[in-house]
N, C-alpha and C. Protein backbone atom coordinates (compact mmCIF):
# COMPACT_ATOMS: atom_id res chain seq x y z
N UNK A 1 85.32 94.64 131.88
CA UNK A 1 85.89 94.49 133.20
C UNK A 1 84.75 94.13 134.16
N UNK A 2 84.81 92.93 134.85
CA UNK A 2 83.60 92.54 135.41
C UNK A 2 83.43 93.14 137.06
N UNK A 3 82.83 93.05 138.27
CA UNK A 3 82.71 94.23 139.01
C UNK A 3 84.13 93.72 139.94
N UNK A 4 84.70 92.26 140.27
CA UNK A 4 85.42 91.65 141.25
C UNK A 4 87.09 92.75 140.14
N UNK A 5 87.29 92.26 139.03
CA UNK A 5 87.81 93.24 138.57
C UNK A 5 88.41 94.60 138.76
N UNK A 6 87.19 95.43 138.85
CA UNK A 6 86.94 96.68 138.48
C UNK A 6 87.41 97.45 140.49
N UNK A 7 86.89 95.93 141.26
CA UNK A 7 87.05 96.60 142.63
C UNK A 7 88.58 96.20 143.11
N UNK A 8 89.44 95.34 142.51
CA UNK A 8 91.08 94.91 142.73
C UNK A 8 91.40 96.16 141.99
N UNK A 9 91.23 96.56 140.97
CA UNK A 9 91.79 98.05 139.92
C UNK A 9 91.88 99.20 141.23
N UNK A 10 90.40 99.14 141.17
CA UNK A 10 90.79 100.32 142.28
C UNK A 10 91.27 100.66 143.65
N UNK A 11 91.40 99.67 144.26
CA UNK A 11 92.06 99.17 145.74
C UNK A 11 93.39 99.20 145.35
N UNK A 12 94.07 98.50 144.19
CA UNK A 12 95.38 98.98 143.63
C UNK A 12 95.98 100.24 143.33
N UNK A 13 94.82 100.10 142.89
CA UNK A 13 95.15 101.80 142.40
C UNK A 13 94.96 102.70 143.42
N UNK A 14 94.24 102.60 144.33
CA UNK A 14 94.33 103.65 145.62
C UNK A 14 95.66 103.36 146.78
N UNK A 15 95.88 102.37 146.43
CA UNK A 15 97.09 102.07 147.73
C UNK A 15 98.19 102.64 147.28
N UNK A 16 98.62 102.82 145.52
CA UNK A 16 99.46 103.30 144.90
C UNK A 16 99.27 104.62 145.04
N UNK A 17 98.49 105.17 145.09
CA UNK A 17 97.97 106.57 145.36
C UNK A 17 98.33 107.09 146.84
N UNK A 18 97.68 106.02 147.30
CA UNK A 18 98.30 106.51 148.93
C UNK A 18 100.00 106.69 149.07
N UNK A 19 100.43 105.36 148.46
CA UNK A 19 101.79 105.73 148.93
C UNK A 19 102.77 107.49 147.86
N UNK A 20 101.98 107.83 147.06
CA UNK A 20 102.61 108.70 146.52
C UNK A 20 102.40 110.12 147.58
N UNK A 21 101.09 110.09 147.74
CA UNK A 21 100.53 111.06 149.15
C UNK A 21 101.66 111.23 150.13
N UNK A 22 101.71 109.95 150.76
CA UNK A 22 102.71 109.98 151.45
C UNK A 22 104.17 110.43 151.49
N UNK A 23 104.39 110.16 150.06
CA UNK A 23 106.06 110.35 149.76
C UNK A 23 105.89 112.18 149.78
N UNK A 24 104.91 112.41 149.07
CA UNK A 24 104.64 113.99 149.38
C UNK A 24 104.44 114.81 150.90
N UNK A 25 103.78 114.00 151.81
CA UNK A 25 103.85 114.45 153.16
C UNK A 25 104.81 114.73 153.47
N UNK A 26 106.09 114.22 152.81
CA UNK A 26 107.20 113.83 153.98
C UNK A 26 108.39 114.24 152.88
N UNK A 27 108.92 115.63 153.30
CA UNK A 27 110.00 115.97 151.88
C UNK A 27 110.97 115.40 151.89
N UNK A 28 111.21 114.91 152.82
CA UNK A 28 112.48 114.22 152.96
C UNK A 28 112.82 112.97 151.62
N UNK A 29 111.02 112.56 151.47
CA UNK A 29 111.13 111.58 150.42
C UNK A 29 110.82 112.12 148.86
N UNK A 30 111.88 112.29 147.99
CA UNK A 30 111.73 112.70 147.12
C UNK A 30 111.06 111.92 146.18
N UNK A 31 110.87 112.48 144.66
CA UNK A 31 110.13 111.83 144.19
C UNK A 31 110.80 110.94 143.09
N UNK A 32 110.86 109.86 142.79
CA UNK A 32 111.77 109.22 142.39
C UNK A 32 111.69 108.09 141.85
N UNK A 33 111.92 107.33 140.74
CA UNK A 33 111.70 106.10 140.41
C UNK A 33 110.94 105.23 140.80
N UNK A 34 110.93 105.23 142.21
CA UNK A 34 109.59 104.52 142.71
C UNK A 34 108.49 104.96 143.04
N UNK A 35 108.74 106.53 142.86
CA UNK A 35 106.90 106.50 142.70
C UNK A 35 106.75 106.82 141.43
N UNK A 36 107.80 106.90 140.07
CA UNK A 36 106.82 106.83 139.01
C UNK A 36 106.60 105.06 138.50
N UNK A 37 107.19 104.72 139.07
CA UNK A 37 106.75 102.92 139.50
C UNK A 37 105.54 102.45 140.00
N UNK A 38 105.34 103.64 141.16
CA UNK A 38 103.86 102.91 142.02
C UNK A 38 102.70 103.34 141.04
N UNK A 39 103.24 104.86 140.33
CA UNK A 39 101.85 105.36 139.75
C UNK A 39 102.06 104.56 137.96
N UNK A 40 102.71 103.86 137.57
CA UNK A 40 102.89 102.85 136.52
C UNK A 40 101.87 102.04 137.06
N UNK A 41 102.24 100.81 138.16
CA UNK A 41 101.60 99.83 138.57
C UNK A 41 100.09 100.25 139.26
N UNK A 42 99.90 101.28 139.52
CA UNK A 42 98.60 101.73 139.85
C UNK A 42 97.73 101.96 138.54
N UNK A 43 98.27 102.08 137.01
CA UNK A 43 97.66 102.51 136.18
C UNK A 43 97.29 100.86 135.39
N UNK A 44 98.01 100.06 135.53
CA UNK A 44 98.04 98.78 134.84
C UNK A 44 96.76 98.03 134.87
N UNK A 45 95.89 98.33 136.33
CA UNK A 45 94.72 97.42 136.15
C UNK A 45 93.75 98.27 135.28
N UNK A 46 93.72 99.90 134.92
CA UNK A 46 93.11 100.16 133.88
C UNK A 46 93.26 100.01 132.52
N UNK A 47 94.66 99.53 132.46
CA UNK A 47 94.61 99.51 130.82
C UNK A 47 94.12 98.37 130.46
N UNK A 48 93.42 97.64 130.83
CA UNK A 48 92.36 95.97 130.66
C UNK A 48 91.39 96.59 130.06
N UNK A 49 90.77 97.79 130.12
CA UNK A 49 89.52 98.61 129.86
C UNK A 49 89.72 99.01 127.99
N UNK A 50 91.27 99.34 127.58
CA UNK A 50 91.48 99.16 126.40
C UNK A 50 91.93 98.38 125.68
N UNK A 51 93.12 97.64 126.02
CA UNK A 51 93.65 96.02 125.77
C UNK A 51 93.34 95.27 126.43
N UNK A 52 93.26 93.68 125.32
CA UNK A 52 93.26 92.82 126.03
C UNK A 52 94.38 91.99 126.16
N UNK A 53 95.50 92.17 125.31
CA UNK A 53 96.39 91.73 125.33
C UNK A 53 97.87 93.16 125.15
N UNK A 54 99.47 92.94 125.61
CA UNK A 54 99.98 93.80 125.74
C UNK A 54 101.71 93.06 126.04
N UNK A 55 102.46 93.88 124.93
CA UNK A 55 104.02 93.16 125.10
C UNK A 55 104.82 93.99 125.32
N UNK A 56 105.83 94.02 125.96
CA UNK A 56 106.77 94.68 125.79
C UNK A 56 108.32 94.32 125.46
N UNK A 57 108.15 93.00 125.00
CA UNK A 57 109.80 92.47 124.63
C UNK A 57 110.66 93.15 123.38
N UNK A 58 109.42 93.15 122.36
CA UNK A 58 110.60 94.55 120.92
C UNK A 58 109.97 96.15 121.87
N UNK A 59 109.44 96.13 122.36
CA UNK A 59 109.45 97.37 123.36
C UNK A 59 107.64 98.06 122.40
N UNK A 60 106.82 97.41 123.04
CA UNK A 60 105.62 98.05 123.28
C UNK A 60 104.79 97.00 122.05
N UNK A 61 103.60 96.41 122.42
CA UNK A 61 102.79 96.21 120.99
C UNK A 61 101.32 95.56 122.18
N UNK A 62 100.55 95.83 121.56
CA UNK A 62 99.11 96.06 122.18
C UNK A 62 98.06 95.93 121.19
N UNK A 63 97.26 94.95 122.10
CA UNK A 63 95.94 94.75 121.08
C UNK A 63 94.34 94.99 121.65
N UNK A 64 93.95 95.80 120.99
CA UNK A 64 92.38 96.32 121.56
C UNK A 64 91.64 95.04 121.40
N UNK A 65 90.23 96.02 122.81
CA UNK A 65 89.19 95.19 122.30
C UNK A 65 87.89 95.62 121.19
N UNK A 66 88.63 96.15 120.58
CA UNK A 66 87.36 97.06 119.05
C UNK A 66 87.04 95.86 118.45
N UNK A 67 87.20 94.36 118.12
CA UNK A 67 86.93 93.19 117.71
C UNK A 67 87.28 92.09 118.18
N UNK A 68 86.21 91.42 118.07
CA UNK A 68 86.28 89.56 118.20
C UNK A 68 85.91 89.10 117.15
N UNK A 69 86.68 87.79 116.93
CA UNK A 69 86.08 86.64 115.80
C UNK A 69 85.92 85.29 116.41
N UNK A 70 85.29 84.37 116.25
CA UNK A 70 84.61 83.45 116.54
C UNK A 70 84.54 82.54 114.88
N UNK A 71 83.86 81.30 115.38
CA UNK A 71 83.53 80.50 113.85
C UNK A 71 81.96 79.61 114.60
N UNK A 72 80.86 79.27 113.89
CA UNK A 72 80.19 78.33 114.03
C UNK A 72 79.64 77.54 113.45
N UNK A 73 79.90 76.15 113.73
CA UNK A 73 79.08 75.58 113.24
C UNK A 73 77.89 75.08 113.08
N UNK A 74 76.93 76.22 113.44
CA UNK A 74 75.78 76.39 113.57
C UNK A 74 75.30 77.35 112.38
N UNK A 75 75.24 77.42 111.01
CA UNK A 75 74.96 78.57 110.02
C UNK A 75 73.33 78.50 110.39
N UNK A 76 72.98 79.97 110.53
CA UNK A 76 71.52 80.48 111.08
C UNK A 76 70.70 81.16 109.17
N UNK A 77 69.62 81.05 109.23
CA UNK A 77 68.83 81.20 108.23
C UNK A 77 68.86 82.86 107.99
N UNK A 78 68.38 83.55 107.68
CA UNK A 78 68.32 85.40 107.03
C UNK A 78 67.04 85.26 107.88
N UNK A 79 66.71 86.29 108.97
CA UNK A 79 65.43 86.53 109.77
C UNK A 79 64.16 86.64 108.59
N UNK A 80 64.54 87.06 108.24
CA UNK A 80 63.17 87.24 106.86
C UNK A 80 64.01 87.23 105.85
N UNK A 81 62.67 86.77 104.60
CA UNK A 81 62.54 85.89 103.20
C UNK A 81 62.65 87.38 102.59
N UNK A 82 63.95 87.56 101.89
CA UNK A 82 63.87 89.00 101.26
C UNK A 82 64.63 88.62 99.64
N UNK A 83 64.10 89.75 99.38
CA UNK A 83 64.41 89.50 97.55
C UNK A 83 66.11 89.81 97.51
N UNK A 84 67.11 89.36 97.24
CA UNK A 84 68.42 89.84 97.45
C UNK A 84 68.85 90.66 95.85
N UNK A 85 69.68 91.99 96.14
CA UNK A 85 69.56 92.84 95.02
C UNK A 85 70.84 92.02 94.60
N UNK A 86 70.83 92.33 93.39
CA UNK A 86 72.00 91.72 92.42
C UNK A 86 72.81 92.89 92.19
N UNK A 87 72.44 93.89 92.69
CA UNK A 87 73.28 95.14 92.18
C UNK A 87 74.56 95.60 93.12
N UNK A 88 75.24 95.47 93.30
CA UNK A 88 76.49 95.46 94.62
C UNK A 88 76.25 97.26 95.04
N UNK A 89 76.72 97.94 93.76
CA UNK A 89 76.57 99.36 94.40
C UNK A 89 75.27 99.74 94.68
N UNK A 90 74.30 99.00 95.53
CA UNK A 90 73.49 99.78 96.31
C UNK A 90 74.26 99.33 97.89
N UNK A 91 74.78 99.00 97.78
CA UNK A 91 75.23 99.03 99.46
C UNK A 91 76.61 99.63 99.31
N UNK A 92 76.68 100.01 100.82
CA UNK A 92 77.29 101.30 101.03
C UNK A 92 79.26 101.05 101.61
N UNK A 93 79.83 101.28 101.66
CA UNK A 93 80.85 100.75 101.85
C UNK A 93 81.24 100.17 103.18
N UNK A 94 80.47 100.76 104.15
CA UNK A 94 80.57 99.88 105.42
C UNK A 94 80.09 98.48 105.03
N UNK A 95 78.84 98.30 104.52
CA UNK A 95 78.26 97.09 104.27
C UNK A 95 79.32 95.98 103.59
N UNK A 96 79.94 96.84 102.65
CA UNK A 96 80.80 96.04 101.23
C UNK A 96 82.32 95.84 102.71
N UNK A 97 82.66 96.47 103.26
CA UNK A 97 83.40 96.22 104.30
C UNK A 97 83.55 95.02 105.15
N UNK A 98 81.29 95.18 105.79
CA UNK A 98 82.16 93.51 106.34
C UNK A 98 81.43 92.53 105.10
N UNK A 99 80.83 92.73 104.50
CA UNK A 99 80.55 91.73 103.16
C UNK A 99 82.51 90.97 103.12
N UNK A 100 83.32 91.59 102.80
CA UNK A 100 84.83 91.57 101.86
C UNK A 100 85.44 90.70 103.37
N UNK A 101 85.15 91.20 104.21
CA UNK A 101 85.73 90.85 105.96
C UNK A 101 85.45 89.09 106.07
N UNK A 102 83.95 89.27 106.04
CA UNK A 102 83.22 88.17 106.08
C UNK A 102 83.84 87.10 105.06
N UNK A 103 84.27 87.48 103.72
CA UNK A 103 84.38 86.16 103.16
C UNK A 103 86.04 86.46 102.70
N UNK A 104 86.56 86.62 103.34
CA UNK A 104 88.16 86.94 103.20
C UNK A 104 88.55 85.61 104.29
N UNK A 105 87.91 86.00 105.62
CA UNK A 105 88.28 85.52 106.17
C UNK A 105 87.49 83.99 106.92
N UNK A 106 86.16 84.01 105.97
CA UNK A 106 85.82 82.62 105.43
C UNK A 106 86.34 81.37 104.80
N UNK A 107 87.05 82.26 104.02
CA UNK A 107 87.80 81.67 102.61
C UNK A 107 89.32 81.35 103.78
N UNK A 108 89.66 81.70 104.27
CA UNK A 108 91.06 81.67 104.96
C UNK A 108 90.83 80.14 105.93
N UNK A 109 89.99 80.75 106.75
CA UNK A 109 89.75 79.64 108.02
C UNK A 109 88.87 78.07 107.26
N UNK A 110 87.97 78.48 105.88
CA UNK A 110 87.31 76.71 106.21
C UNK A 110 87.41 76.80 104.43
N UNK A 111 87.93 77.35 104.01
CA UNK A 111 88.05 77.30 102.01
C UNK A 111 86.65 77.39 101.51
N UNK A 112 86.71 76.13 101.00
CA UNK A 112 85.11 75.78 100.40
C UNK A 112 84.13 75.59 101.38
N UNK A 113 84.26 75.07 102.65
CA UNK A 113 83.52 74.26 103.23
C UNK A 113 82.80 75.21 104.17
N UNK A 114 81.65 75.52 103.88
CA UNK A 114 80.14 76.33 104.04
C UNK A 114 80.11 75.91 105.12
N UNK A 115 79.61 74.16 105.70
CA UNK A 115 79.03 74.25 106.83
C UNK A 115 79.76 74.81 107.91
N UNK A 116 80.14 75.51 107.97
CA UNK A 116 81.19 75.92 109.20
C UNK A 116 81.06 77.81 108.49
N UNK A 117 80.67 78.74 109.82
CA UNK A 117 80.47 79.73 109.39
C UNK A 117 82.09 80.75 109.97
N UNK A 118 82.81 81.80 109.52
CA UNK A 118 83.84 82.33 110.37
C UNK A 118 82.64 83.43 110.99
N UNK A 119 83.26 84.08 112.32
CA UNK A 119 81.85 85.37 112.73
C UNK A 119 82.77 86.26 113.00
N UNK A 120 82.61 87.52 113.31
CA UNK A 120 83.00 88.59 113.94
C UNK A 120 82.01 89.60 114.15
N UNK A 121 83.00 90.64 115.54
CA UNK A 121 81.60 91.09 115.87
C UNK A 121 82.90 92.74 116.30
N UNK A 122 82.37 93.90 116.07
CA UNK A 122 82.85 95.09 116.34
C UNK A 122 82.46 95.39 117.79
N UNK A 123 83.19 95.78 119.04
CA UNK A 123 82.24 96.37 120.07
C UNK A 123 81.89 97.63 120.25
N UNK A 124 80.68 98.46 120.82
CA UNK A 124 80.63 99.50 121.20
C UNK A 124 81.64 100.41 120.96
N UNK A 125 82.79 100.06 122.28
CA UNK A 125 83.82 100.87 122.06
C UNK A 125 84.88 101.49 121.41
N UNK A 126 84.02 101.17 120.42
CA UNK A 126 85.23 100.91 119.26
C UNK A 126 84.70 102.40 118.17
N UNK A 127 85.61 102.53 117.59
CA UNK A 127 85.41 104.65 116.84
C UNK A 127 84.03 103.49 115.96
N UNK A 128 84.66 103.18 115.14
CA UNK A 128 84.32 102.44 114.06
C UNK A 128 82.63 101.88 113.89
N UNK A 129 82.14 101.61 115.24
CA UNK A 129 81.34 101.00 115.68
C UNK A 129 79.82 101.65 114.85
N UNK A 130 79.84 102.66 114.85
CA UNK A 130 78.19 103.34 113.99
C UNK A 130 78.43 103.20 112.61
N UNK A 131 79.47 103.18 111.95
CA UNK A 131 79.09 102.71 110.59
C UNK A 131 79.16 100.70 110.33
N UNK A 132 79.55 100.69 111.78
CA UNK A 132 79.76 99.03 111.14
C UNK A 132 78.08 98.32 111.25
N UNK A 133 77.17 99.32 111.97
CA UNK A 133 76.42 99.10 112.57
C UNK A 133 75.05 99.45 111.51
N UNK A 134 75.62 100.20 110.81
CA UNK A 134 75.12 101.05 109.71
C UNK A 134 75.16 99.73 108.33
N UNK A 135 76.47 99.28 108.15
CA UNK A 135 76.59 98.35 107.08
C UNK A 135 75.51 97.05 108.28
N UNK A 136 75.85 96.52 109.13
CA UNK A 136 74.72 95.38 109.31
C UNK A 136 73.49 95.57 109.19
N UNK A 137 72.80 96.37 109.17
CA UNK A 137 71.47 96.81 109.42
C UNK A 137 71.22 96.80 107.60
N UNK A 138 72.02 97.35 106.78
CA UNK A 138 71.59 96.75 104.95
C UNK A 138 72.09 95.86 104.74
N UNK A 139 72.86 94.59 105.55
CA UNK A 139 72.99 93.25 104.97
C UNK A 139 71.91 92.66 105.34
N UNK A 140 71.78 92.91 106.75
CA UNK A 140 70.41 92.23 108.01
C UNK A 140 69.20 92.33 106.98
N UNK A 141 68.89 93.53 106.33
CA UNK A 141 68.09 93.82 105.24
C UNK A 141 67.62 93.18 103.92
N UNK A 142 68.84 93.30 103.80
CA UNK A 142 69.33 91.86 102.45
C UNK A 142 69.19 90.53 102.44
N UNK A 143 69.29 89.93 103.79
CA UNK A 143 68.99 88.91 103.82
C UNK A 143 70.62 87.88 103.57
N UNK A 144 71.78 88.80 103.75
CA UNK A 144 73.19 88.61 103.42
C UNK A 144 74.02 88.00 104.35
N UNK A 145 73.54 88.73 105.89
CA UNK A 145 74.17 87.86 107.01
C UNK A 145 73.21 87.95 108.39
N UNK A 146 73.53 87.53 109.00
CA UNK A 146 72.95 86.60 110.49
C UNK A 146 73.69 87.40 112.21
N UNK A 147 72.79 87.45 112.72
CA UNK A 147 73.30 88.14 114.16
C UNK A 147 73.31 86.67 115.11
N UNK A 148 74.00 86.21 115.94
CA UNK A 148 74.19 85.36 116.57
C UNK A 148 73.80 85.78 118.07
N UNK A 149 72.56 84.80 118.35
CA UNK A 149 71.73 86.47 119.70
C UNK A 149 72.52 85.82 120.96
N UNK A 150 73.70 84.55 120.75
CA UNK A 150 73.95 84.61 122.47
C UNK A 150 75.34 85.70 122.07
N UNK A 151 76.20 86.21 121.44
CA UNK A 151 77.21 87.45 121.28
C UNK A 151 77.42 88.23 120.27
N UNK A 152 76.58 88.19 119.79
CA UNK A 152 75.87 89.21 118.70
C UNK A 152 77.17 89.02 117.37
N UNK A 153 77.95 88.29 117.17
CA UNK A 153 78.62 88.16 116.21
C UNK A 153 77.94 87.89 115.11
N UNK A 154 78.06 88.65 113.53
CA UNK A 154 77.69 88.36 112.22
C UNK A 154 78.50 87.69 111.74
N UNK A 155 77.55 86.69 110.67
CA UNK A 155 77.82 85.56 109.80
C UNK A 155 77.50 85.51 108.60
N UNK A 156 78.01 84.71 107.31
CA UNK A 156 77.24 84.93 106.36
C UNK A 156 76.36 84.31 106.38
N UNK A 157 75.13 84.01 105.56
CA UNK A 157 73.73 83.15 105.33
C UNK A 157 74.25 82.73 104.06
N UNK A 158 73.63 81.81 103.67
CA UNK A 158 73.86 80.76 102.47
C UNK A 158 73.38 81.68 101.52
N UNK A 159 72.94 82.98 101.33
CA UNK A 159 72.66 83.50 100.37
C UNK A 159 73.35 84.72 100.15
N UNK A 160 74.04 84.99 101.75
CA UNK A 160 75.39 85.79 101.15
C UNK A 160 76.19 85.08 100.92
N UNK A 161 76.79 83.80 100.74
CA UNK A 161 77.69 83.26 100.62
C UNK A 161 77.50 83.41 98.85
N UNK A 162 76.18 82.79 98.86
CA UNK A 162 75.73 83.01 97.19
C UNK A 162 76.15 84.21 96.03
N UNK A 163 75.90 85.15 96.95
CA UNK A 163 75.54 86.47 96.32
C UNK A 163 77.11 87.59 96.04
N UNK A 164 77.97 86.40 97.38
CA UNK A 164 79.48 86.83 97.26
C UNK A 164 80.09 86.07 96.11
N UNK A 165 79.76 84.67 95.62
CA UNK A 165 80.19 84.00 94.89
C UNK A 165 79.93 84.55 93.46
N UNK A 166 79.24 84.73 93.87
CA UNK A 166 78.39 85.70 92.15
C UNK A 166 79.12 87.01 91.69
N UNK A 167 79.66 87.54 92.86
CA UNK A 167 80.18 89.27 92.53
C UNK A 167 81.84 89.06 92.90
N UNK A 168 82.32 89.30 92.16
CA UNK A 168 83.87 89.44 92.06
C UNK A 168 84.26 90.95 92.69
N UNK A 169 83.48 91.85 92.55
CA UNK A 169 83.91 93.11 93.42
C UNK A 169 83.60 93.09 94.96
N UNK A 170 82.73 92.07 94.92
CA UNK A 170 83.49 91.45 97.09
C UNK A 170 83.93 90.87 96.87
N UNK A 171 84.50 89.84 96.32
CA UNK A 171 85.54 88.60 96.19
C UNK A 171 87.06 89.89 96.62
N UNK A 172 86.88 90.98 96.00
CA UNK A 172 88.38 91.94 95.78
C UNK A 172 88.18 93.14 96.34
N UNK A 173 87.32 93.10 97.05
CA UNK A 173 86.82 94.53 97.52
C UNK A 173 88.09 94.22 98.84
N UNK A 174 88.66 95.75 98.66
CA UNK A 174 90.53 95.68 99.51
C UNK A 174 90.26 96.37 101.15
N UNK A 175 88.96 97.03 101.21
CA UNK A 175 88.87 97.38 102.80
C UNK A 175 87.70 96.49 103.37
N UNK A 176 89.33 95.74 104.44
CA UNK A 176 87.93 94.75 105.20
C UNK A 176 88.76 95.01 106.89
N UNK A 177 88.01 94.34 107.86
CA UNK A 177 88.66 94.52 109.55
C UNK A 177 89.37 93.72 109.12
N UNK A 178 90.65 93.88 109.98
CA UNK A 178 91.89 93.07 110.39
C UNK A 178 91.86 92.19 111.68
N UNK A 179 92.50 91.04 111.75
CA UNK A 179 91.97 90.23 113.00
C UNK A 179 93.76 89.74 112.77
């Protein structure tokens, strides 16, 4: 929520506030549909802070911001020249997580075709966020995938692409993020 944002939220949200004050000053005005209306529409510019998107036509469906995906066609090199293990179970299941993420949804968006990378990226706010953070830091290691420094989205490197092609237990590995 950027600050022009964050200062309409709360000017909304205080005028909605005021008028409930008011309906309370004055008993005459009971409390009633329209003020659980004003304090609805007073709450709406905060829920941007958890969704970014939000329906209500089959009656309610909402989508966080715990992930973005992106694609580039820019594939970036492994920061350092590292020996890549051939052994899958030394990495840990966050890792094998977005390893399975990464080329699920590689394989979906460009098939065969490498030069074109898919990315995703977990945010902060998200529960999830310290182990996903936990698996990048032993791929980053590995030499498996790539941080993208203008939005920090991970990618594979031509040698995780390799190293996925080689192992059939990420090709099928069944817990990956949903997009």
């Amino acid at each position: 929520m950027t600050k022009s944002q964050r200062a309409v939220a709360i000017i909304l949200t205080s005028i909605c506030l005021l008028a409930i004050v008011a309906r309370h000053l004055w008993p005459c005005i009971l409390i009633d549909e329209r003020t659980i209306f004003l304090l609805a529409l007073g709450s709406l510019p905060w829920l941007s802070l958890f969704f970014k998107k939000f329906k209500i036509p089959g009656l309610l469906e909402g989508e966080t911001h715990d992930r973005t995906q992106s694609t580039t066609e820019k594939p970036i090199p492994p920061a350092v020249n590292v020996q890549i293990s051939q052994q899958t179970h030394l990495f840990s299941a966050h890792a094998m997580k977005i390893l399975a993420t990464l080329w699920r949804y590689q394989r979906q968006h460009f098939k065969d075709d490498f030069s074109k990378r898919w990315t995703f990226a977990v945010f902060p706010n998200a529960v999830v966020y310290p182990s996903y953070l936990t698996g990048i830091a032993e791929l980053l290691n590995a030499g498996l995938v790539a941080v993208l420094t203008d939005n920090y989205q991970v990618l594979l490197t031509n040698e995780g692409i390799s190293y996925i092609q080689q192992h059939d237990e990420v090709q099928n590995y069944k817990e990956v993020y949903t997009f």
